[in-house]
Structures are given as structure tokens and as C-alpha cells.
Protein backbone atom coordinates (compact mmCIF):
# COMPACT_ATOMS: atom_id res chain seq x y z
CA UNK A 1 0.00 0.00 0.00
CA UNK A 2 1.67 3.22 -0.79
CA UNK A 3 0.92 6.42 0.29
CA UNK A 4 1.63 10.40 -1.55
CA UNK A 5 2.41 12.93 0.97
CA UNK A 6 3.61 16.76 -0.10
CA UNK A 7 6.96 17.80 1.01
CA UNK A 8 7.77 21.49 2.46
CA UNK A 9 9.09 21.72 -1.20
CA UNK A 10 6.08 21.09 -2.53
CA UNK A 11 7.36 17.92 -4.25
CA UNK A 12 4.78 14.92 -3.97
CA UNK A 13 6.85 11.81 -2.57
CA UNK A 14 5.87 8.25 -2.55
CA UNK A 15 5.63 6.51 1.19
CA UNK A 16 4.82 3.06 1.55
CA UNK A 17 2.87 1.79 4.63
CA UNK A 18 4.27 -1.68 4.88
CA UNK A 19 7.40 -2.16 6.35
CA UNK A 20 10.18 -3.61 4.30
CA UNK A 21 10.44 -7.13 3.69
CA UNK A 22 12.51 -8.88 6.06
CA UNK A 23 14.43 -12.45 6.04
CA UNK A 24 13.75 -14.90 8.71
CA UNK A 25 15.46 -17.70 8.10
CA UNK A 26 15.96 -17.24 4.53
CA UNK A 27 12.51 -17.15 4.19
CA UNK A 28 11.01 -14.04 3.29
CA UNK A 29 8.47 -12.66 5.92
CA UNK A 30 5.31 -10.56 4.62
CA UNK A 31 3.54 -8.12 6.20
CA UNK A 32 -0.61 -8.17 5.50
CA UNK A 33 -2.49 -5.46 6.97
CA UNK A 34 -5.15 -5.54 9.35
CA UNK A 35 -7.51 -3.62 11.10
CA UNK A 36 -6.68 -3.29 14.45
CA UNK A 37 -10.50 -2.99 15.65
CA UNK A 38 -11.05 -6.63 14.36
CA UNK A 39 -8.58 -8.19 16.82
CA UNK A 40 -11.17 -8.75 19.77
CA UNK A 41 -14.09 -9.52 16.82
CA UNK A 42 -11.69 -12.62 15.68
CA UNK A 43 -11.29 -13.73 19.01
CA UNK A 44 -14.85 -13.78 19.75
CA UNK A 45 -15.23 -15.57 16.10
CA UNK A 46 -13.29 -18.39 17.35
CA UNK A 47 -14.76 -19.12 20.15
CA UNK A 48 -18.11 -18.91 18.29
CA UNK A 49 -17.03 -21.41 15.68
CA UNK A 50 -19.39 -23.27 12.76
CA UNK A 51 -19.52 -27.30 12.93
CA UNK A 52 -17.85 -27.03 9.69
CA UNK A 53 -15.40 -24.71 11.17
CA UNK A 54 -14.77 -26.46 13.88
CA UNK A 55 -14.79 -29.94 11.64
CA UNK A 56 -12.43 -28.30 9.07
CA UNK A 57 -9.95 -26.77 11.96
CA UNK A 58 -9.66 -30.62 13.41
CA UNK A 59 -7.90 -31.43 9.84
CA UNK A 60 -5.88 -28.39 9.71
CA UNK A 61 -4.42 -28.05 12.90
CA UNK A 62 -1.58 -29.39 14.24
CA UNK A 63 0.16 -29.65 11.16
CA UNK A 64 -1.66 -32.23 9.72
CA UNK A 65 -1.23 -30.81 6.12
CA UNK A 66 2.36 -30.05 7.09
CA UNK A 67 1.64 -26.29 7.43
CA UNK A 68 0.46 -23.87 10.23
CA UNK A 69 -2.96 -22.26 9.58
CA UNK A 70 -4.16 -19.48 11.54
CA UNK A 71 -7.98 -19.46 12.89
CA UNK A 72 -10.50 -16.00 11.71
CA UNK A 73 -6.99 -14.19 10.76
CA UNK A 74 -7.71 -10.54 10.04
CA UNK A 75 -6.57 -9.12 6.71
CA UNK A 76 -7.32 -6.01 5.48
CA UNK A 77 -11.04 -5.12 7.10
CA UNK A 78 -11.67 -8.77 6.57
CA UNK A 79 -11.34 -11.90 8.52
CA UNK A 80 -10.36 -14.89 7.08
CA UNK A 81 -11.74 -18.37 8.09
CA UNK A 82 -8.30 -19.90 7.84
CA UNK A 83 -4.64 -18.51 6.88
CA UNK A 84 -1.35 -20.24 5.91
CA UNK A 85 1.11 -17.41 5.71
CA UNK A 86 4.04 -19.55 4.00
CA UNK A 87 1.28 -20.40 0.88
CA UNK A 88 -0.26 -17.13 0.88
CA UNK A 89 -3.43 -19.13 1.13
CA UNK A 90 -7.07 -18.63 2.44
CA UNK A 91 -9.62 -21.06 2.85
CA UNK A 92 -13.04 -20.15 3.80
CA UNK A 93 -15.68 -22.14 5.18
CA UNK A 94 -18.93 -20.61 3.33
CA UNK A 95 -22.49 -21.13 5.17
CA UNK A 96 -25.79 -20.09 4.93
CA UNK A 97 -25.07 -16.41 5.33
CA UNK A 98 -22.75 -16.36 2.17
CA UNK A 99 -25.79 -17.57 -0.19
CA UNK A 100 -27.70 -14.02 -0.88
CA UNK A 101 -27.16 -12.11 -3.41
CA UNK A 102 -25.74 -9.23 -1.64
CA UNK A 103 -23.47 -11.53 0.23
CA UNK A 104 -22.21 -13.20 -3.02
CA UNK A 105 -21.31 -10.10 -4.39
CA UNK A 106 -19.84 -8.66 -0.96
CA UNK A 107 -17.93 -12.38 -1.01
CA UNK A 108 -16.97 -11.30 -4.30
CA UNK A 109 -15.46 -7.94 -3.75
CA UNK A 110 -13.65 -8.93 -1.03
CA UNK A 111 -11.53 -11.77 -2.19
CA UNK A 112 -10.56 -9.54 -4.93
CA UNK A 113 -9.23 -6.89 -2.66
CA UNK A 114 -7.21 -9.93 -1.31
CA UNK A 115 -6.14 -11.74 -4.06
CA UNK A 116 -4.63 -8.26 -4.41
CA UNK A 117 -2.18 -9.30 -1.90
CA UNK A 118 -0.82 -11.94 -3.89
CA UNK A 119 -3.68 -14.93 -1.34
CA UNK A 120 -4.66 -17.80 -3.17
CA UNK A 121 -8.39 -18.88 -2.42
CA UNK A 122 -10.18 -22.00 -1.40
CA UNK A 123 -14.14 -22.01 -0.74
CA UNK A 124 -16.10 -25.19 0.51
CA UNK A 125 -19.72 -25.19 1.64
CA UNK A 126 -20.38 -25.68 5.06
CA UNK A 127 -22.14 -29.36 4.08
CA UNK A 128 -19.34 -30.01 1.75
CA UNK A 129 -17.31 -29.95 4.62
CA UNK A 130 -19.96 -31.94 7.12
CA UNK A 131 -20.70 -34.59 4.65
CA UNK A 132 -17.28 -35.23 2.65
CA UNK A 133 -14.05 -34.28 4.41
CA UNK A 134 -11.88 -36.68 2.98
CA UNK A 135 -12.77 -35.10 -0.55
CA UNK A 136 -12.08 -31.40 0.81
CA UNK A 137 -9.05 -32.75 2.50
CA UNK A 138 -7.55 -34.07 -0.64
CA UNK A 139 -8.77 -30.47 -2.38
CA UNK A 140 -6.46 -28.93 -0.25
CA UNK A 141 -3.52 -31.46 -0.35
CA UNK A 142 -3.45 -30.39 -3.96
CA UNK A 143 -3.49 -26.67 -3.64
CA UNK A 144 -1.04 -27.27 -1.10
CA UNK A 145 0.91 -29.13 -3.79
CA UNK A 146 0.46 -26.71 -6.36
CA UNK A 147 1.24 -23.73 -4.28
CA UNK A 148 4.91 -25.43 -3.02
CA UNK A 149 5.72 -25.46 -6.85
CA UNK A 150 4.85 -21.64 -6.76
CA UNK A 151 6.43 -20.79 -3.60
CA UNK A 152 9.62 -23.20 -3.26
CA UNK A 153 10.44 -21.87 -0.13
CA UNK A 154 7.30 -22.73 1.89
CA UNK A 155 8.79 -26.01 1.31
CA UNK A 156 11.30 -25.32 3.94
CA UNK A 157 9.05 -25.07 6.56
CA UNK A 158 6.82 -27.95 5.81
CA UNK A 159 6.30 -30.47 9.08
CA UNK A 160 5.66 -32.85 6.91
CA UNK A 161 2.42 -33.76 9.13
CA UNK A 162 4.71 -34.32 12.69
CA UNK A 163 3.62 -32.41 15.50
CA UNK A 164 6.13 -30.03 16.55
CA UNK A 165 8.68 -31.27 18.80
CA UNK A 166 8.78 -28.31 21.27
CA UNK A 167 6.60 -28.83 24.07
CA UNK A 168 4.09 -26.18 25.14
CA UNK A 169 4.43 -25.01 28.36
CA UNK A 170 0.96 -24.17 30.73
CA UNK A 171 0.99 -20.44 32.14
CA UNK A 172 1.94 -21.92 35.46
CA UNK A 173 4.63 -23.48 33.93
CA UNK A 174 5.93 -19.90 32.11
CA UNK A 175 5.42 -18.18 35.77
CA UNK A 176 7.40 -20.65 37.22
CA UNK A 177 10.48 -20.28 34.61
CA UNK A 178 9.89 -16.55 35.10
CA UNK A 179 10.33 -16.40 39.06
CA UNK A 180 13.18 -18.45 38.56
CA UNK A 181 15.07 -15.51 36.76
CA UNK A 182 14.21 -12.95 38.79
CA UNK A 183 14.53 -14.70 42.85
CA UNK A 184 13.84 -12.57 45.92
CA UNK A 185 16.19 -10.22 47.13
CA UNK A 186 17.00 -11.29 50.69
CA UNK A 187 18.00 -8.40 52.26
């Protein structure tokens, strides 16, 4: 997203918004950007999950597919059903909501504006999902396929469907490790 501004010269100058693109393990990172507003909204959104949501998330997580998905990821002024950052791709559970006419052409609009940002899209029907998750599955194993030929370095951080082997520590756990650090002073 760039941005003119006028300088005290009068000169117009070009700004861009998004920070520069940064290596991380010599893998490119991207910045999308999001409304700030719709952090708390996607919270609540994931709590308040679809049963094809819910169903779809139980294939996706825990690197399943080999990949890390994020859960109602804002974008834009738009949350996402699903995310993978390292395949730019966005899969969206569509229910009964997304069948008007308005909301088709709202649906419409918006994954434009997206696929904008160089995202890659995936939509399922909520009882596609219900009745024939093997099929979707497969669907995705494909795209997932496809998009590692596009973007060679997703490749790299592929889990090849193994559960990471870091454990996760509880918060009591974290507090604990924290104390530690910083013990009493005596005196």
C-alpha cells in the first residue's frame, strides 16, 4: 500500500505503509495489513465457531497438512476463516449467510481486494465440509501441492504432518520459569 504525501518543497513523494520485507530464516516474511479494531471480533469468532469450522480446523491443525494455519486471521477489514502465511493461502468455510445475493457479491469484492495481496483462495460449503471431508481434504492437499511449486520456499518449513517437537508449556509453567530468573532479594 503506498501512500503520496507533499513535502515542504512542494514535491509529492511516494511513502509506503508496509514495512520492508525482512528475512527470517531465509525465508522471506510478509507483512498483510489488518484492522486493528477486528482483533477482539476474531477472538470472539473463534470461540463462536461453525460445525464445519470447527470440523475443518480438526484437519488443519496441528500440522496435519504439514503447514500452520491461523484461525478467523484478520486481513485487510476482513477476517479470514483460515490462513497459511508460508502459501499465501485462504480457505473459507462458506455457510448459509454467504448464499444471498448481496453476500455473493460482498464475497466477491472482497476476495478480490485480497487476491490483491498476492492470497490464493479456497471455498467449501459448510455441508461439503460436514458430509465429505476426505474429498475437501484431498482439495487442499493439492493446492497445497500446487502452491509449493509456486512458492519453493514454503517447502522449507513444511512439518511434513509431525507435531512439533517443542513442548508447550501451561501459564503456570511460564510463571514458574519466570520467578526463577528474577529470585527474591534477601536483604
Amino acid at each position: 500500500m503506498k501512500i503520496l504525501s507533499k513535502s515542504n518543497t512542494g514535491n509529492t513523494q511516494e511513502k509506503s505503509t508496509a514495512p520492508p520485507s525482512k528475512e527470517a530464516g531465509g525465508i522471506p516474511s510478509r507483512y498483510l495489513p489488518y484492522n486493528k479494531k477486528l482483533k477482539q471480533f476474531s477472538k470472539n469468532l473463534r470461540n463462536d465457531s461453525t460445525r464445519s469450522e470447527i470440523a475443518l480446523w480438526q484437519e488443519l491443525r496441528g500440522a496435519k497438512t504439514g503447514y500452520t494455519f491461523n484461525r478467523q486471521k484478520p486481513i485487510l477489514n476482513y477476517i479470514v476463516d483460515f490462513y497459511c502465511k508460508p502459501l499465501h493461502l485462504v480457505i473459507e468455510a462458506d455457510g448459509i449467510s454467504h448464499w444471498g445475493e448481496e453476500a455473493i457479491k460482498s464475497d466477491k469484492i472482497r476476495q478480490e481486494k485480497l487476491e490483491e495481496l498476492d492470497l490464493h483462495f479456497l471455498r467449501f460449503a459448510d455441508d461439503e465440509i460436514l458430509s465429505d471431508i476426505e474429498n475437501v481434504m484431498r482439495v487442499i492437499e493439492i493446492t497445497i501441492e500446487e502452491l509449493e511449486e509456486k512458492y519453493p520456499e514454503a517447502r522449507k518449513r513444511r512439518k511434513d504432518g509431525e507435531r512439533s517437537k517443542r513442548k508447550r508449556r501451561t501459564r503456570a509453567e511460564r510463571g514458574k520459569r519466570n520467578s526463577s530468573k528474577n529470585p527474591p532479594n534477601p536483604l
